[in-house]
Protein backbone atom coordinates (compact mmCIF):
# COMPACT_ATOMS: atom_id res chain seq x y z
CA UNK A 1 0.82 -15.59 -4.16
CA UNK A 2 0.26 -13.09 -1.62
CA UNK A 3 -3.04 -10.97 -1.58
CA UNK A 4 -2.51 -7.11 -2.49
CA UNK A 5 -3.75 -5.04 -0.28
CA UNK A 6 -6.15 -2.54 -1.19
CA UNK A 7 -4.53 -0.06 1.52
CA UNK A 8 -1.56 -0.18 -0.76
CA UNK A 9 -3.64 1.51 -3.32
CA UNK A 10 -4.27 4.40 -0.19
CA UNK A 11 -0.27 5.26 0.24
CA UNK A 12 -0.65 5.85 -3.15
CA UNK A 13 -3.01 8.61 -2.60
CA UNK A 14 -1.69 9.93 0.25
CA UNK A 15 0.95 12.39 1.37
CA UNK A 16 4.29 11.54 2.76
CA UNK A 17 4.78 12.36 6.74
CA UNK A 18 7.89 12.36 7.92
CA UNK A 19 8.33 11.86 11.31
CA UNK A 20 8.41 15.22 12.87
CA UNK A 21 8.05 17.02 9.29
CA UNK A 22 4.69 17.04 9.03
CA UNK A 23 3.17 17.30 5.35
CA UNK A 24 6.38 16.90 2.53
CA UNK A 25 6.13 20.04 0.69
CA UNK A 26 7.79 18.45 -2.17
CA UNK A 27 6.63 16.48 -5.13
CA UNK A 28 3.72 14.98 -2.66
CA UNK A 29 0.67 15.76 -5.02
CA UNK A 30 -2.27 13.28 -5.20
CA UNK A 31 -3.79 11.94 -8.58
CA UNK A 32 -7.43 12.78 -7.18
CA UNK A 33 -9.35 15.47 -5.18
CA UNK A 34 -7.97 14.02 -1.78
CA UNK A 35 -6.56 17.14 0.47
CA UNK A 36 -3.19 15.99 1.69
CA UNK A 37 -4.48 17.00 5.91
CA UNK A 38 -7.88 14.78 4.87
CA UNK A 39 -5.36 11.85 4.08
CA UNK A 40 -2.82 11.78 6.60
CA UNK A 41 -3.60 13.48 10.14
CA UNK A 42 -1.29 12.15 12.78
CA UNK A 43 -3.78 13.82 15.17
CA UNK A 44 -6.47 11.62 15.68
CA UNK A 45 -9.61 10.82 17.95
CA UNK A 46 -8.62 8.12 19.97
CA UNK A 47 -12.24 7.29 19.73
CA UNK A 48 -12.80 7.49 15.97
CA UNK A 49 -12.88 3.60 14.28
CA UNK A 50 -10.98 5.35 11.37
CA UNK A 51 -7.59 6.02 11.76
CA UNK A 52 -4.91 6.61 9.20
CA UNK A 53 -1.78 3.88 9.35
CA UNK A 54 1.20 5.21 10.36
CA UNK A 55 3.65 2.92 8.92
CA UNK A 56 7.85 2.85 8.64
CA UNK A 57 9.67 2.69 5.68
CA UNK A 58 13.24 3.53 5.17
CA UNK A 59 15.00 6.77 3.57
CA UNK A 60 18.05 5.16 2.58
CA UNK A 61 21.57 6.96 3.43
CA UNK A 62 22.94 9.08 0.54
CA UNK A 63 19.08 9.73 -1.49
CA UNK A 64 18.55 13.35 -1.59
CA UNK A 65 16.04 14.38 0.94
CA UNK A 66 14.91 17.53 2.42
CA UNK A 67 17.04 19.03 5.36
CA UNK A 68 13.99 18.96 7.39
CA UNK A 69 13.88 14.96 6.98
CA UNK A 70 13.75 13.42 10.36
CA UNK A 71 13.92 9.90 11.90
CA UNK A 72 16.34 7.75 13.81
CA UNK A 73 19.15 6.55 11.88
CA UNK A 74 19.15 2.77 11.97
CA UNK A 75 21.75 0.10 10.05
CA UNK A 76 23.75 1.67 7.57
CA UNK A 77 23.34 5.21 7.73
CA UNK A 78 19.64 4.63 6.33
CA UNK A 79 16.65 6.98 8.54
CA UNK A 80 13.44 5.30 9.46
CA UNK A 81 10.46 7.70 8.51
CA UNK A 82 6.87 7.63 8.84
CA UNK A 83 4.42 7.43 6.13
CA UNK A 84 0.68 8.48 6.49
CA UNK A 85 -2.50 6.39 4.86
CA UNK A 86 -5.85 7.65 4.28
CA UNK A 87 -7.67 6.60 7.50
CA UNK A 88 -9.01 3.37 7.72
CA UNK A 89 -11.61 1.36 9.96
CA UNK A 90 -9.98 -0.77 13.31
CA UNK A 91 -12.55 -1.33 16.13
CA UNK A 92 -9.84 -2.25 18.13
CA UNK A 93 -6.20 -1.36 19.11
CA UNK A 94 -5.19 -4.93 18.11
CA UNK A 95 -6.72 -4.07 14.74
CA UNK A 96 -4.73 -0.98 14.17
CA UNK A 97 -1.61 -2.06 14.41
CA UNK A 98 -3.13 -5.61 12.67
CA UNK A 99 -3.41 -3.22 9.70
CA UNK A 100 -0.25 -1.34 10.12
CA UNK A 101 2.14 -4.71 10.01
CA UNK A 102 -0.27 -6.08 6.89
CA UNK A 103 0.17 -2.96 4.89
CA UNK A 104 4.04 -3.44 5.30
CA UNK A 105 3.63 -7.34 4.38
CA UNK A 106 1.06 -6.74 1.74
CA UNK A 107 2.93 -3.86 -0.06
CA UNK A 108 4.53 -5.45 -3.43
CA UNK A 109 6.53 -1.51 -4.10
CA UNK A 110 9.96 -1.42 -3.33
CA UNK A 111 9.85 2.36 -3.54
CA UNK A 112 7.59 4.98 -3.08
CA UNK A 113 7.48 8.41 -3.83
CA UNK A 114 10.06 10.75 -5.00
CA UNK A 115 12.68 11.22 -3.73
CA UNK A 116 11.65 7.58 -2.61
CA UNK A 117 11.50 5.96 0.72
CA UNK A 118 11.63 2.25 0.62
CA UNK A 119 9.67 -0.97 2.09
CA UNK A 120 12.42 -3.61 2.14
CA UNK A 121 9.65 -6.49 3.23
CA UNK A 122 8.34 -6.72 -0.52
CA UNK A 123 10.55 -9.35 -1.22
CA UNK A 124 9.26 -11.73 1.58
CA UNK A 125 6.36 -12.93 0.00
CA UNK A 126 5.87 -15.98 2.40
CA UNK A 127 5.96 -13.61 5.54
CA UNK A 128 3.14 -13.28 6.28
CA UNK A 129 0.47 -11.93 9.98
CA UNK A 130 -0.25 -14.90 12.48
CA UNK A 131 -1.21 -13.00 15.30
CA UNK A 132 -0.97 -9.83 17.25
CA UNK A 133 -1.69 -9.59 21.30
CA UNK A 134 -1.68 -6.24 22.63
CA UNK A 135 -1.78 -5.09 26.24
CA UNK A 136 -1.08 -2.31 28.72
CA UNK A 137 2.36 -2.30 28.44
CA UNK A 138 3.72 -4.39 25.58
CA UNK A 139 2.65 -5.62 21.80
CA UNK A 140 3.61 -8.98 20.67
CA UNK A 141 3.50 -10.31 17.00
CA UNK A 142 3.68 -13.62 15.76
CA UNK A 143 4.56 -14.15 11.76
CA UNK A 144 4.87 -17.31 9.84
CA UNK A 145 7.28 -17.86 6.56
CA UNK A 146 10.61 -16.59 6.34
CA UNK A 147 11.77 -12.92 5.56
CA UNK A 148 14.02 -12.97 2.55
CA UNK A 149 17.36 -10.66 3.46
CA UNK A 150 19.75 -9.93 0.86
CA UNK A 151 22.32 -7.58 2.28
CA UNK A 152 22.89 -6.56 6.24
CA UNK A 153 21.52 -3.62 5.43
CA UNK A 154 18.13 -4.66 4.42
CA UNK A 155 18.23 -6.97 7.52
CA UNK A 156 18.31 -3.43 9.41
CA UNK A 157 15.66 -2.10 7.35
CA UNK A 158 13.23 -5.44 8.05
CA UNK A 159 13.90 -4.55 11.30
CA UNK A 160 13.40 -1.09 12.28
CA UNK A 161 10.34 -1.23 9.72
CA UNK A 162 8.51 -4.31 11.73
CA UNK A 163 9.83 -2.87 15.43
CA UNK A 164 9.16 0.43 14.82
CA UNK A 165 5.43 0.06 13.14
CA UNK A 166 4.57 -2.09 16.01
CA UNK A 167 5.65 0.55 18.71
CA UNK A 168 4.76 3.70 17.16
CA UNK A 169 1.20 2.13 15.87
CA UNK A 170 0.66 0.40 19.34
CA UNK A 171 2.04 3.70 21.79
CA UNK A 172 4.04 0.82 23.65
CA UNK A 173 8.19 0.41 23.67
CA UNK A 174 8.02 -3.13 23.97
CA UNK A 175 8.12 -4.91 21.43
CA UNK A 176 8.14 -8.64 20.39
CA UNK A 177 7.79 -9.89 17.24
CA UNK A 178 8.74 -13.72 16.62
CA UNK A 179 8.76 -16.03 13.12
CA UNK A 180 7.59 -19.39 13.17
CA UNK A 181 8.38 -19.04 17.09
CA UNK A 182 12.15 -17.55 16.94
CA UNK A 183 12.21 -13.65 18.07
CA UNK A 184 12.91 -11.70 14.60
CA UNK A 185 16.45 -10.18 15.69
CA UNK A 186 17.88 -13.81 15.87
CA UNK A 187 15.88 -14.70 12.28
CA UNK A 188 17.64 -11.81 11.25
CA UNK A 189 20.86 -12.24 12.91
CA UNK A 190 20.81 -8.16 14.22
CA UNK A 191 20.86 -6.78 17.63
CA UNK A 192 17.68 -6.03 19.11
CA UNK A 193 16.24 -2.63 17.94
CA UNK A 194 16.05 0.32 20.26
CA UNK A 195 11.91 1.14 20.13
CA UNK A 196 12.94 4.19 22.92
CA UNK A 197 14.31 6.38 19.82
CA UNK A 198 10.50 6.41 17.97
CA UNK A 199 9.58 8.23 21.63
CA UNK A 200 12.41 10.19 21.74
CA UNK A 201 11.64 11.83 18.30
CA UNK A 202 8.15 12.24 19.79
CA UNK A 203 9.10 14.30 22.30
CA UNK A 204 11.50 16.63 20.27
């Protein structure tokens, strides 16, 4: 059975961020004395070994989210958003995003928050982190198992989640990300997914 993370236990803590919201105003409260900025600063020192995770999950199409909610809309009508950790230690780049793509694999919630966003890789319990290479220009990812898909829709989610944690946590469009040596959009049977719209957002 796969390991639990304990950064799983730090989304719980933390504040939602959704991309280009900032801080959710709504039912975000923690259960301790953690301030909501502590948690979840997308601003961070380059230089500082603790970072928080920005990870991907999915606000799927017709939940009831703020008007201010903002992502690129992937699949089937869902929006990918970004969700903020309480910082953790990576030495390296390769670390960071390492922890990003663990969290995701490691996470055994479906849904989190409320209104919830969702982490469709909870049912792949055999997928699991063989390697990450990063360098100037690209990131690529190798996993091992086999992602379990039970709609087309959740095949988008997978996705956008995997692709769009690697760019965003890496700062690099390209993306490859291959199981047991086949690249993920054939595993998954989806066309490849358009990293360009993370930077896009970005920039807005």
């Amino acid at each position: 059975m796969r390991r639990i993370s304990a950064l799983v236990t730090a989304l719980a803590a933390s504040t939602l961020l959704f991309a280009g919201c900032g801080p959710s105003s709504g039912s975000g409260g923690t259960d301790d004395d953690t301030e909501p900025d502590q948690a979840v600063s997308p601003t961070q020192d380059p230089d500082d070994d603790f970072q928080s995770l920005r990870v991907n999950m999915v606000a799927q199409s017709g939940t009831a989210f703020p008007d201010s909610l903002e992502g690129p809309t992937i699949g089937c009508s869902d929006t990918l958003v970004t969700i903020g950790t309480v910082p953790i230690e990576a030495e390296s780049p390769e670390d960071h995003v390492t922890a990003a793509i663990e969290f995701l694999l490691d996470d055994s919630q479906y849904y989190h928050g409320d209104p919830a966003v969702t982490n469709s890789l909870t049912l792949s319990e055999t997928l699991e982190l063989a390697n990450v290479e990063l360098d100037r220009d690209a990131v690529h990812i190798e996993l091992t198992g086999e992602p379990v898909v039970q709609s087309q829709c959740e095949a988008y989610r997978i996705q956008a989640q995997l692709y769009g944690t690697a760019a965003s946590t890496a700062g690099v469009e390209e993306v490859t990300i291959s199981v047991g040596g086949t690249e993920l959009n054939e595993v998954l049977n989806v066309e490849p997914f358009d990293t360009s719209q993370l930077f896009a957002q970005d920039a807005q």
